[in-house]
ModelCIF file with pLDDT and N, C-alpha, C, O atoms, coordinates in Angstrom:
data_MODEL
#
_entry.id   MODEL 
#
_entity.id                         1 
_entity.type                       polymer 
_entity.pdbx_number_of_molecules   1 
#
_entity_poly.entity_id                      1 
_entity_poly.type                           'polypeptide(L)' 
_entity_poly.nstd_linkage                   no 
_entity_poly.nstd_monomer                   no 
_entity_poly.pdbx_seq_one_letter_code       
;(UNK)(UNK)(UNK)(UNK)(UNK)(UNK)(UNK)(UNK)(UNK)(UNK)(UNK)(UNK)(UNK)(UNK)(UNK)(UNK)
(UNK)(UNK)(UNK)(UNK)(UNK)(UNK)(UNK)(UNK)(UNK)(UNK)(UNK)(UNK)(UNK)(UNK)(UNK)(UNK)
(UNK)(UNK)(UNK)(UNK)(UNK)(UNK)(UNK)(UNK)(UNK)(UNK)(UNK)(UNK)(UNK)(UNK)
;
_entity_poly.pdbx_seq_one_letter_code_can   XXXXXXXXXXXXXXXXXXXXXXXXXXXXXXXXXXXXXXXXXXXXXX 
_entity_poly.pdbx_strand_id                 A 
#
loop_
_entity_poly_seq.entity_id 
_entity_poly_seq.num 
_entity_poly_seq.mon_id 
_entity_poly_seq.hetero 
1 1  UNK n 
1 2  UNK n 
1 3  UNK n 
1 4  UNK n 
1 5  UNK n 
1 6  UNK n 
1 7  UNK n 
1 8  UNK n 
1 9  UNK n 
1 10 UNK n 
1 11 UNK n 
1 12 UNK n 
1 13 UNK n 
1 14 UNK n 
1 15 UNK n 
1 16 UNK n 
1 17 UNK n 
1 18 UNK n 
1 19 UNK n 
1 20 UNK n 
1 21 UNK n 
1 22 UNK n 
1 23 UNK n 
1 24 UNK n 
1 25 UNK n 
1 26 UNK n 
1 27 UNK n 
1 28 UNK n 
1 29 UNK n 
1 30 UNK n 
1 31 UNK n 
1 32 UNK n 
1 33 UNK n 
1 34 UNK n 
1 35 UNK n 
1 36 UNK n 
1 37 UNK n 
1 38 UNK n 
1 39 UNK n 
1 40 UNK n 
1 41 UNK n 
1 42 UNK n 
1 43 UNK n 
1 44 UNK n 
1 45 UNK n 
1 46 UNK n 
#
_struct_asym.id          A 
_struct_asym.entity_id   1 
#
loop_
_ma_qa_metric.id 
_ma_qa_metric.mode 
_ma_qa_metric.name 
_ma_qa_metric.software_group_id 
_ma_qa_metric.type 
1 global pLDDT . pLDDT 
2 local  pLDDT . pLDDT 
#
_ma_qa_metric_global.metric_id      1 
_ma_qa_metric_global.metric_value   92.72 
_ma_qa_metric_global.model_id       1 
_ma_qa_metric_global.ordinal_id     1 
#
loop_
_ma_qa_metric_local.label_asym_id 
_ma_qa_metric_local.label_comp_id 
_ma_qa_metric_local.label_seq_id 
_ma_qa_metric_local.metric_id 
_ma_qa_metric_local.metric_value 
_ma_qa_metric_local.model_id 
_ma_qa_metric_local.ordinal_id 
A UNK 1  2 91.00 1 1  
A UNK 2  2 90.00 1 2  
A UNK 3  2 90.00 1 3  
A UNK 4  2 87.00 1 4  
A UNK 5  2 85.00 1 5  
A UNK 6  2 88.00 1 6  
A UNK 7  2 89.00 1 7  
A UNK 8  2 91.00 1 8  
A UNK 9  2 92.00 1 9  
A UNK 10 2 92.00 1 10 
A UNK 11 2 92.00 1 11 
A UNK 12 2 92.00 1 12 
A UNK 13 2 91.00 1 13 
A UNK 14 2 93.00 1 14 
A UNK 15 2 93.00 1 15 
A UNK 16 2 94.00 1 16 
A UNK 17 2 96.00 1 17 
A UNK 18 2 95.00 1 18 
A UNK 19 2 95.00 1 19 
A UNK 20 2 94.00 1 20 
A UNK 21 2 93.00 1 21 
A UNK 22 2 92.00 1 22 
A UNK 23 2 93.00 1 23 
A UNK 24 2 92.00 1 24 
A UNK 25 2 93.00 1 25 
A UNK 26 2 93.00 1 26 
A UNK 27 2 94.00 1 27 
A UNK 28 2 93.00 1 28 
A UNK 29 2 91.00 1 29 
A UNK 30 2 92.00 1 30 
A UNK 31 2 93.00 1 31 
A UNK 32 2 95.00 1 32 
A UNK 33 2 95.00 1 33 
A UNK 34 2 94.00 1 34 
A UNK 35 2 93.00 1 35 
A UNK 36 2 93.00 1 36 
A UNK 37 2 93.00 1 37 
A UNK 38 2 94.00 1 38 
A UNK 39 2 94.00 1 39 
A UNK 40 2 96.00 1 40 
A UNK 41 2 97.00 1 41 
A UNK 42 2 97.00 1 42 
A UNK 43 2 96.00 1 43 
A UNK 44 2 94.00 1 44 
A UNK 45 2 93.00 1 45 
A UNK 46 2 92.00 1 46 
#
loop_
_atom_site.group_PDB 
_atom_site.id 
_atom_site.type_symbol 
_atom_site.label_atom_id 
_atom_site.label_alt_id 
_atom_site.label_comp_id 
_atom_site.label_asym_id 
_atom_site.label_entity_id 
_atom_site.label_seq_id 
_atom_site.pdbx_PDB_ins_code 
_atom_site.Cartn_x 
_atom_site.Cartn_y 
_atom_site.Cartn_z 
_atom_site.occupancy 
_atom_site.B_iso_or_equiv 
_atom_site.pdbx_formal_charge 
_atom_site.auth_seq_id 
_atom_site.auth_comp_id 
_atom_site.auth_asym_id 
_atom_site.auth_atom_id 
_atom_site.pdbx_PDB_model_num 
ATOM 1   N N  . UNK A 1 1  ? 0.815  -1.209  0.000   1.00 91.00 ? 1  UNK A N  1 
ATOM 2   C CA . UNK A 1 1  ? 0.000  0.000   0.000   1.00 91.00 ? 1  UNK A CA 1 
ATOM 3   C C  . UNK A 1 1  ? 0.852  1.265   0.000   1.00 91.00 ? 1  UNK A C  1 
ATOM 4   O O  . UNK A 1 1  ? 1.867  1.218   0.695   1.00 91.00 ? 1  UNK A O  1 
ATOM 5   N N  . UNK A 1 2  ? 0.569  2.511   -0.745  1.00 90.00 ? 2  UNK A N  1 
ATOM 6   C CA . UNK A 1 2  ? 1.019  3.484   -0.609  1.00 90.00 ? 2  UNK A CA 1 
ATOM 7   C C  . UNK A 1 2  ? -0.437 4.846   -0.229  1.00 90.00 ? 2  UNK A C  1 
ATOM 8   O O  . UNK A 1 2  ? -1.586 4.957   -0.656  1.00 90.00 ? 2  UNK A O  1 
ATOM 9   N N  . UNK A 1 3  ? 0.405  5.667   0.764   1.00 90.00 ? 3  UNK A N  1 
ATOM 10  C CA . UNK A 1 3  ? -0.275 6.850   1.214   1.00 90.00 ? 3  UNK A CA 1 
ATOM 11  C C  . UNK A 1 3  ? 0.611  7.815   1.111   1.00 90.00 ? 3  UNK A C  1 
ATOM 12  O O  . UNK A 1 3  ? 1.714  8.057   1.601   1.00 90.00 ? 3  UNK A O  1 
ATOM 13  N N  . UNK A 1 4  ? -0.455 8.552   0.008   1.00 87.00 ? 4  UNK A N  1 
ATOM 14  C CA . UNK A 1 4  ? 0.005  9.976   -0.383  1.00 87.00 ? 4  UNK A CA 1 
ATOM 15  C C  . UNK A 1 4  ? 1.179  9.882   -1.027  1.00 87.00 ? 4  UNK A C  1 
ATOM 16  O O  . UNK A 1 4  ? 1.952  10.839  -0.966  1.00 87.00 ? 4  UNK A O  1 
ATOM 17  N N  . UNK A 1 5  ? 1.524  8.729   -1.750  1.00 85.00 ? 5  UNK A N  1 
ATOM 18  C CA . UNK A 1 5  ? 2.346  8.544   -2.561  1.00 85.00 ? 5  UNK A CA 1 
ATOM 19  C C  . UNK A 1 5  ? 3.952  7.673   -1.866  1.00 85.00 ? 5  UNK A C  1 
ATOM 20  O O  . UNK A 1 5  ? 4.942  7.476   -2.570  1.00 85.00 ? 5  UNK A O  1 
ATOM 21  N N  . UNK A 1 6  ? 3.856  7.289   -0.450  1.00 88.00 ? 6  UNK A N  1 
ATOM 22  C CA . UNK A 1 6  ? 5.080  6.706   0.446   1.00 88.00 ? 6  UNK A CA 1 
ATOM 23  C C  . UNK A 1 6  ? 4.613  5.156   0.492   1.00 88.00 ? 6  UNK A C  1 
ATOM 24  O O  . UNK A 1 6  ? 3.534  4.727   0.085   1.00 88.00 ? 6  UNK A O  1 
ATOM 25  N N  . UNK A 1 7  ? 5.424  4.583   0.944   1.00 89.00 ? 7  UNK A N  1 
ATOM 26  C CA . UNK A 1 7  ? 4.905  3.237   0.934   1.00 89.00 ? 7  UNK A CA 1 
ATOM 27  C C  . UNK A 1 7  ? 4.673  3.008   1.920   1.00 89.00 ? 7  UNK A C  1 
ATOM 28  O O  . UNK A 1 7  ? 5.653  3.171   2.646   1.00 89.00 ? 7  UNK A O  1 
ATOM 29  N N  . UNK A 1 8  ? 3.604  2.596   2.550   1.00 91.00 ? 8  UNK A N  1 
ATOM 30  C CA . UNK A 1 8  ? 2.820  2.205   4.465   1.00 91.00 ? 8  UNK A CA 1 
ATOM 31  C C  . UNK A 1 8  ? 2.236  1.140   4.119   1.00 91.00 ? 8  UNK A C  1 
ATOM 32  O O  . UNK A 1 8  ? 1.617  0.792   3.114   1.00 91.00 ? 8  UNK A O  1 
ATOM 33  N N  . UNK A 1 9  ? 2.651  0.418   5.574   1.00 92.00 ? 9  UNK A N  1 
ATOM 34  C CA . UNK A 1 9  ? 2.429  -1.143  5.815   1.00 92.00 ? 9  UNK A CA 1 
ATOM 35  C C  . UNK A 1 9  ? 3.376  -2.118  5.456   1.00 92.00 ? 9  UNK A C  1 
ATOM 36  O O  . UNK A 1 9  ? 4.597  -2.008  5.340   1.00 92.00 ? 9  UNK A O  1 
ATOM 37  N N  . UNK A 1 10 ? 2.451  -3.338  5.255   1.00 92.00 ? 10 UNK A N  1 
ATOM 38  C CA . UNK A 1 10 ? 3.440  -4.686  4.857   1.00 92.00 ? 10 UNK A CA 1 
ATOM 39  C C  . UNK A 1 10 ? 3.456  -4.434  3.428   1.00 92.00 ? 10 UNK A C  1 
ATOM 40  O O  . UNK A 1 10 ? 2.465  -4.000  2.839   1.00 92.00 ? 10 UNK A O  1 
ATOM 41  N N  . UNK A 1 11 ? 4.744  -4.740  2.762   1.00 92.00 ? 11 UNK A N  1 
ATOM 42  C CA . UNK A 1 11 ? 4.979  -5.100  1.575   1.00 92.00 ? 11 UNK A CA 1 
ATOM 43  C C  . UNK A 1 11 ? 5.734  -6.529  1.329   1.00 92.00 ? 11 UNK A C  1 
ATOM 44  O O  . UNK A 1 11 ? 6.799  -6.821  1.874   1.00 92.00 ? 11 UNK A O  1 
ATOM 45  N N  . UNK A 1 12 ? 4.883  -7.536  0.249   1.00 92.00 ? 12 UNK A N  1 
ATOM 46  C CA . UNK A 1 12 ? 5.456  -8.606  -0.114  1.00 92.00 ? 12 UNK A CA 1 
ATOM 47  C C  . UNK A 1 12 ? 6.064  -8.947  -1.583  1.00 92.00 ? 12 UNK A C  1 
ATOM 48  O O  . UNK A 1 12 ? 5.646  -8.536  -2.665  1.00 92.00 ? 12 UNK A O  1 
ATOM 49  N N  . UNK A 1 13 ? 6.894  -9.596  -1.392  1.00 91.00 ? 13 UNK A N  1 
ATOM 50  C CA . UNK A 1 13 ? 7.311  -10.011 -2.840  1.00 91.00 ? 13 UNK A CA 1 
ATOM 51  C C  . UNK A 1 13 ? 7.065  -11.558 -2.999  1.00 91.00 ? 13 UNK A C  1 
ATOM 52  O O  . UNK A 1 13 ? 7.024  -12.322 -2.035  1.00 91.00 ? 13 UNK A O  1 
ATOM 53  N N  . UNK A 1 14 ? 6.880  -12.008 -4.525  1.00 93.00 ? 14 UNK A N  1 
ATOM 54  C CA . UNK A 1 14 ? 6.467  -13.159 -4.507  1.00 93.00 ? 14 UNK A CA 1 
ATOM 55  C C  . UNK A 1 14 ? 7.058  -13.629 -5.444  1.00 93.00 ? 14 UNK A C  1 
ATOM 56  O O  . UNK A 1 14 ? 7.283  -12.830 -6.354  1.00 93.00 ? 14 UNK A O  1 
ATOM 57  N N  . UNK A 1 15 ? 7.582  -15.159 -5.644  1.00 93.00 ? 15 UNK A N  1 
ATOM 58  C CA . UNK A 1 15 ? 7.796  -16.017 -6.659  1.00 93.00 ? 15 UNK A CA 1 
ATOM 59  C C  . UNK A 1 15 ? 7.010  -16.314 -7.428  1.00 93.00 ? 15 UNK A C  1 
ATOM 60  O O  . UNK A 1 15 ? 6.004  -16.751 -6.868  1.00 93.00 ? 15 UNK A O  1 
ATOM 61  N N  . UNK A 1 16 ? 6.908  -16.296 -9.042  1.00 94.00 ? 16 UNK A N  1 
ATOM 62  C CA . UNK A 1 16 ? 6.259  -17.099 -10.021 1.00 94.00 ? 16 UNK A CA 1 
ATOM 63  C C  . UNK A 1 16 ? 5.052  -18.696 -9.425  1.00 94.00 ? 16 UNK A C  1 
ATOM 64  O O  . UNK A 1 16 ? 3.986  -18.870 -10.014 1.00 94.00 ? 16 UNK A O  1 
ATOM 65  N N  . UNK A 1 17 ? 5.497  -19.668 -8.238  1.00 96.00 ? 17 UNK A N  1 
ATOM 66  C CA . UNK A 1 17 ? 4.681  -20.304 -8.068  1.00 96.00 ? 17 UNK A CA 1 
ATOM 67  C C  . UNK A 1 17 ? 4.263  -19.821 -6.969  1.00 96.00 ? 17 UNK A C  1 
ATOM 68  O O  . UNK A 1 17 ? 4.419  -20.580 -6.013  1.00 96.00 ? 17 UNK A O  1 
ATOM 69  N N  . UNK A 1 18 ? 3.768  -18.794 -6.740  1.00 95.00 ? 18 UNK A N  1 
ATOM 70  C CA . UNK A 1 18 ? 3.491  -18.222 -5.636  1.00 95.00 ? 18 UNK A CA 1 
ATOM 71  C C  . UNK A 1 18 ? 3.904  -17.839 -4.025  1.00 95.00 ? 18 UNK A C  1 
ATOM 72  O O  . UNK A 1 18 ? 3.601  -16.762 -3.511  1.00 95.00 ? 18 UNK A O  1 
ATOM 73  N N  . UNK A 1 19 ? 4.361  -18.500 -3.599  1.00 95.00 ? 19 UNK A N  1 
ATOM 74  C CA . UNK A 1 19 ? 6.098  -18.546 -2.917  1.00 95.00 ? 19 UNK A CA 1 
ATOM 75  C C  . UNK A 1 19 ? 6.174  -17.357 -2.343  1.00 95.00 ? 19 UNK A C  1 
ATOM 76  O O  . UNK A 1 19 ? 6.331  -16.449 -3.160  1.00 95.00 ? 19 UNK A O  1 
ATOM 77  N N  . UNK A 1 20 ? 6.118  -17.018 -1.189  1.00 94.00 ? 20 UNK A N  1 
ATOM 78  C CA . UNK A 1 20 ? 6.500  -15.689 -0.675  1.00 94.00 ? 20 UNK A CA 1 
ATOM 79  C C  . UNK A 1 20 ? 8.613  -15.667 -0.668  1.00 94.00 ? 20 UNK A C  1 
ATOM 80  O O  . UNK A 1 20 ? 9.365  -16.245 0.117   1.00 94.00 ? 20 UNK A O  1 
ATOM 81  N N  . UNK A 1 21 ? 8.990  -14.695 -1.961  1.00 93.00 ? 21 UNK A N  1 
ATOM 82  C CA . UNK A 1 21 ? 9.988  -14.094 -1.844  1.00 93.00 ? 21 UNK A CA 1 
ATOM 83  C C  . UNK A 1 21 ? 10.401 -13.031 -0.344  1.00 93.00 ? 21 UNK A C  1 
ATOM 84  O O  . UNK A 1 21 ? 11.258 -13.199 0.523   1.00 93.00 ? 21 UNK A O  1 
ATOM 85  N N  . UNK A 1 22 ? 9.895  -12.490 -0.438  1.00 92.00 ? 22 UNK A N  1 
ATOM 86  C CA . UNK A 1 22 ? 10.366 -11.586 0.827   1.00 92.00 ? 22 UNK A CA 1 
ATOM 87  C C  . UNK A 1 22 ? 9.475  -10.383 1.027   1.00 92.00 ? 22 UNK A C  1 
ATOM 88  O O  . UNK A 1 22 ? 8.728  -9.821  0.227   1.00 92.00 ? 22 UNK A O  1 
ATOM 89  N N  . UNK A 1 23 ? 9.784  -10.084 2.506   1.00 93.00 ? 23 UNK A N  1 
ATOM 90  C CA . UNK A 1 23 ? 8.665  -8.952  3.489   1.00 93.00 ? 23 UNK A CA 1 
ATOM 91  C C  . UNK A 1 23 ? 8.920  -8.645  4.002   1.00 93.00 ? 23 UNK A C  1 
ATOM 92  O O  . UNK A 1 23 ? 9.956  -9.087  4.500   1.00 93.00 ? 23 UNK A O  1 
ATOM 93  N N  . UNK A 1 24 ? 8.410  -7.716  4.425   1.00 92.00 ? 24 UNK A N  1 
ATOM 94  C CA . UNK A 1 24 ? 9.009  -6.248  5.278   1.00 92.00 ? 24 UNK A CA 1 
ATOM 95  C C  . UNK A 1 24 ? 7.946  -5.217  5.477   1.00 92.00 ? 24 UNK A C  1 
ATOM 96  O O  . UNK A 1 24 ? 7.099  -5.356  4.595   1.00 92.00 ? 24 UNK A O  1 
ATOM 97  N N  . UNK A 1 25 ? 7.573  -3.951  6.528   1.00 93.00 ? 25 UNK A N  1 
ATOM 98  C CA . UNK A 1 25 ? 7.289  -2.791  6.797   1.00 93.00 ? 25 UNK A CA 1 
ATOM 99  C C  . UNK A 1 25 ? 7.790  -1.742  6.601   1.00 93.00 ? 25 UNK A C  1 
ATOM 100 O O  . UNK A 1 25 ? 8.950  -1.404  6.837   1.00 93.00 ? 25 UNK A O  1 
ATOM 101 N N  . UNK A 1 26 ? 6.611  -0.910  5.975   1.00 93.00 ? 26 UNK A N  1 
ATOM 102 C CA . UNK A 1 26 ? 7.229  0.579   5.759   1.00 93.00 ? 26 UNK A CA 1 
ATOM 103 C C  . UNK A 1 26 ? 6.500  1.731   7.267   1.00 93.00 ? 26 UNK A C  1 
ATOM 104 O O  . UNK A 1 26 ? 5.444  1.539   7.870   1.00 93.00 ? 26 UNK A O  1 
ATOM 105 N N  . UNK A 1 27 ? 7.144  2.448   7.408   1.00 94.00 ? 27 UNK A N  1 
ATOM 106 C CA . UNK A 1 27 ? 6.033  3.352   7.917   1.00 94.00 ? 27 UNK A CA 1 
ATOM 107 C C  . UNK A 1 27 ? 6.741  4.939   7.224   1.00 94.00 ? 27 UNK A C  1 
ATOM 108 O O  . UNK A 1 27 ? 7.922  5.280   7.295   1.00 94.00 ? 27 UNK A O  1 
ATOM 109 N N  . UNK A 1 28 ? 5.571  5.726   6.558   1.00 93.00 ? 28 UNK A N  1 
ATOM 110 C CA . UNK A 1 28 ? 6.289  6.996   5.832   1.00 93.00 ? 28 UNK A CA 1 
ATOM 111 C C  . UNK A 1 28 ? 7.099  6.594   5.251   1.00 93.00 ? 28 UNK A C  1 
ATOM 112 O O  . UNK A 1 28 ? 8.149  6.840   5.846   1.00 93.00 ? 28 UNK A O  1 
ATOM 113 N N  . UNK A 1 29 ? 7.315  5.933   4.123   1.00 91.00 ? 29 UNK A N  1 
ATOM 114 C CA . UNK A 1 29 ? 8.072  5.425   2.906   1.00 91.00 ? 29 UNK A CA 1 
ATOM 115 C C  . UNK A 1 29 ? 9.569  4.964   3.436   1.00 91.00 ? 29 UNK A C  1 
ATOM 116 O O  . UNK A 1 29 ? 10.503 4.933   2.634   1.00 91.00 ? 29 UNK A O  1 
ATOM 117 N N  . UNK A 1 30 ? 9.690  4.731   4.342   1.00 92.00 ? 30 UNK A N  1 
ATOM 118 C CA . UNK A 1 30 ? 10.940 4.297   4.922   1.00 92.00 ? 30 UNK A CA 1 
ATOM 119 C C  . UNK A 1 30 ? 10.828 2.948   5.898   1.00 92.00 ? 30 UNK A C  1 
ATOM 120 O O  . UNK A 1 30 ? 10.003 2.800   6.800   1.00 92.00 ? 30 UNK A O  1 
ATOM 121 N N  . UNK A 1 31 ? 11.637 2.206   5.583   1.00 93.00 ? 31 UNK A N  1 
ATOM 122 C CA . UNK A 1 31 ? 12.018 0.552   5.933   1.00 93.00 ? 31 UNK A CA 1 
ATOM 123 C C  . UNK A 1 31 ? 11.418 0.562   7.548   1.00 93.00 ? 31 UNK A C  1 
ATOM 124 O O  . UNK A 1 31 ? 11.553 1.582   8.225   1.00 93.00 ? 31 UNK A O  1 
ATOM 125 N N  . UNK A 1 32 ? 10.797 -0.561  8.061   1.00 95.00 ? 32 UNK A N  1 
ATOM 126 C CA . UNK A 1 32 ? 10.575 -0.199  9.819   1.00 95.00 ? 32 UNK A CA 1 
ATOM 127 C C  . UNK A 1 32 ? 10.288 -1.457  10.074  1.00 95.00 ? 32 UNK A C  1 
ATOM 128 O O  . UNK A 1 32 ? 9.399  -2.152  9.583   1.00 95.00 ? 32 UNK A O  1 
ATOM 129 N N  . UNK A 1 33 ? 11.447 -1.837  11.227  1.00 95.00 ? 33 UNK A N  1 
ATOM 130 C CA . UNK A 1 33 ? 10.932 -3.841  11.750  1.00 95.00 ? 33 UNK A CA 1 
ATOM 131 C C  . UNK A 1 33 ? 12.275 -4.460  10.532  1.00 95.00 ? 33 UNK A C  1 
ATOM 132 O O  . UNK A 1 33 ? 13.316 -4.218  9.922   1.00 95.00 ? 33 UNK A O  1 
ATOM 133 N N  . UNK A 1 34 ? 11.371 -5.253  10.792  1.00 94.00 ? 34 UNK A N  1 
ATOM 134 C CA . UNK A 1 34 ? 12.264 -6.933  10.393  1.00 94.00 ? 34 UNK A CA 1 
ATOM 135 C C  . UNK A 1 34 ? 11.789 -7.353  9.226   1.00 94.00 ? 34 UNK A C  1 
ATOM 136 O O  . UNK A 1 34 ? 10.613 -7.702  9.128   1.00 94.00 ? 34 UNK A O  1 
ATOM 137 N N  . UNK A 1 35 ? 12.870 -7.384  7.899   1.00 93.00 ? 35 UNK A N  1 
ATOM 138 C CA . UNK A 1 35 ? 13.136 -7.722  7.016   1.00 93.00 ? 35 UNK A CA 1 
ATOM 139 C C  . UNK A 1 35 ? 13.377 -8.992  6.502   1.00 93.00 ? 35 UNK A C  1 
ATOM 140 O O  . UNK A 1 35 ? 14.501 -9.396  6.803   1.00 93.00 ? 35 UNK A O  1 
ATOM 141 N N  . UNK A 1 36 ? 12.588 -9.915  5.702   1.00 93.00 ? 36 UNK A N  1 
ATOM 142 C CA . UNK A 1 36 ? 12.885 -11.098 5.642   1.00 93.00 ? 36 UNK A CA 1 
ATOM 143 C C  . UNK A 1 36 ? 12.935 -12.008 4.022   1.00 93.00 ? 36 UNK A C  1 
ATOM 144 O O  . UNK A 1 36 ? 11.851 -12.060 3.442   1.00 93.00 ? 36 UNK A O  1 
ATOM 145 N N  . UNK A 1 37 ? 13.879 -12.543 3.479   1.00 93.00 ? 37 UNK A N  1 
ATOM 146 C CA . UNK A 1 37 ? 13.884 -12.907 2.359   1.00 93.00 ? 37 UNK A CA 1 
ATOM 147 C C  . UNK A 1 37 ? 13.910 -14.966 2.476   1.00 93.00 ? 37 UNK A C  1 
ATOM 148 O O  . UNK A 1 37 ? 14.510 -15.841 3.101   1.00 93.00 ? 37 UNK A O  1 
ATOM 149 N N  . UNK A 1 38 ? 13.190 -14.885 1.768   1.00 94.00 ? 38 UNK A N  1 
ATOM 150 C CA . UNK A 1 38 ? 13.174 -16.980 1.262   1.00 94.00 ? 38 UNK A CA 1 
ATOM 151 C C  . UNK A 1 38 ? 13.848 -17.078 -0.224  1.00 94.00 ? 38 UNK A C  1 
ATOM 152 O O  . UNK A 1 38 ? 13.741 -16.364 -1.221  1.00 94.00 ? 38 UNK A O  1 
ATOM 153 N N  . UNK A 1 39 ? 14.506 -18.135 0.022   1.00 94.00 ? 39 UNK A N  1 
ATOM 154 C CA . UNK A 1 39 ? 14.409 -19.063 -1.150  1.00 94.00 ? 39 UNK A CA 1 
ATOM 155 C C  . UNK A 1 39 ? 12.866 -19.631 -1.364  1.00 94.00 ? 39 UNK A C  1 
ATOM 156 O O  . UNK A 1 39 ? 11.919 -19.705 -0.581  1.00 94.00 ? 39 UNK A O  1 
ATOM 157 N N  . UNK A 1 40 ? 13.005 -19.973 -2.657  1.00 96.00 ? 40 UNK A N  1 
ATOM 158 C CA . UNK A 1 40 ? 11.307 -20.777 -3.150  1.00 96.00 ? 40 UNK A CA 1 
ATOM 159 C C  . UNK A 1 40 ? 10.819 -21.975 -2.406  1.00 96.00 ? 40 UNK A C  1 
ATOM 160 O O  . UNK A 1 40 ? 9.677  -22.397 -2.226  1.00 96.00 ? 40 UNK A O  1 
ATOM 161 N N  . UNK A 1 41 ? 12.171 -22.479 -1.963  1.00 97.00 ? 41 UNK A N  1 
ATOM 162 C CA . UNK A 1 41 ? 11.545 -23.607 -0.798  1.00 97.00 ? 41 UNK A CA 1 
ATOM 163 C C  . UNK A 1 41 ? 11.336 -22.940 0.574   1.00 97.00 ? 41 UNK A C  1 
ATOM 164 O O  . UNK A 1 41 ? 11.718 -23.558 1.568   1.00 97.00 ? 41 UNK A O  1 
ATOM 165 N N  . UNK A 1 42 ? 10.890 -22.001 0.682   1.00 97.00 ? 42 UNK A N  1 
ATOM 166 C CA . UNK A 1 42 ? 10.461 -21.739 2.103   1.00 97.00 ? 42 UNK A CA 1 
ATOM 167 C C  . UNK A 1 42 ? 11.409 -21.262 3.182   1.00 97.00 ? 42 UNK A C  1 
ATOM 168 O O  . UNK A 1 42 ? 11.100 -20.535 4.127   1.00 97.00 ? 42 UNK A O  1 
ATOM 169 N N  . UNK A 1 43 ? 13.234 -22.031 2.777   1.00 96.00 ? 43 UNK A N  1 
ATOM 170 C CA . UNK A 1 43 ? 13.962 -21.409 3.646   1.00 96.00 ? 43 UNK A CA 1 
ATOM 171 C C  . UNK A 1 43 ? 14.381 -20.093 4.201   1.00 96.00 ? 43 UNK A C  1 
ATOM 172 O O  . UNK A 1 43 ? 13.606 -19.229 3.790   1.00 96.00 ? 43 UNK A O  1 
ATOM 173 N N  . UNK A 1 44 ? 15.128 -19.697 4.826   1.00 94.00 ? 44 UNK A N  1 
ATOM 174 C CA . UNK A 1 44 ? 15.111 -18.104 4.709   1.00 94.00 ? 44 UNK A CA 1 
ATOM 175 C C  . UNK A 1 44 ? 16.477 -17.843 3.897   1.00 94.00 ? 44 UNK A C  1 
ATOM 176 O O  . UNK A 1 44 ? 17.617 -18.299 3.983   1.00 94.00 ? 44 UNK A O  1 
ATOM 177 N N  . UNK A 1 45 ? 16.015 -17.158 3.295   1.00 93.00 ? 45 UNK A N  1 
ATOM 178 C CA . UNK A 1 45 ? 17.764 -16.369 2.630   1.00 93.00 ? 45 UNK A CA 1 
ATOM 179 C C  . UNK A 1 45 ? 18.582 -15.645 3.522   1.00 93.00 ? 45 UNK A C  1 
ATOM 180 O O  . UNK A 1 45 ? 19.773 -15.666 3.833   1.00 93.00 ? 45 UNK A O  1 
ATOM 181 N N  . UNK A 1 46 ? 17.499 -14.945 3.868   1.00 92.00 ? 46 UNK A N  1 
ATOM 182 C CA . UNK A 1 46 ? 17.869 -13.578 4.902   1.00 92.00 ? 46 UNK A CA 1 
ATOM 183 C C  . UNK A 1 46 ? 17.512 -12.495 5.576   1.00 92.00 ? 46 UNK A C  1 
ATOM 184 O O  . UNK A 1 46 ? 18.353 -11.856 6.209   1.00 92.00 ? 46 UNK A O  1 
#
């Protein structure tokens, strides 16, 4: 989601088979919390 043009809330990224790539929080268009990336099998990258 973006407000007023910043990015607020959860943002996800996703793999082709649907697969959560990676997630994270914005608050006021800037990074906030814990950052998290997978491989397609579910592990964590990072």
């Amino acid at each position: 989601n973006y407000i007023d043009g910043k990015e607020e809330g959860p943002f996800v990224s996703y793999y082709e088979s649907g697969k959560v790539k990676g997630e994270g929080h914005y608050v006021d268009g800037k990074e906030e919390g814990s950052f998290v990336f997978y491989y397609e099998s579910g592990k964590v990258k990072g």
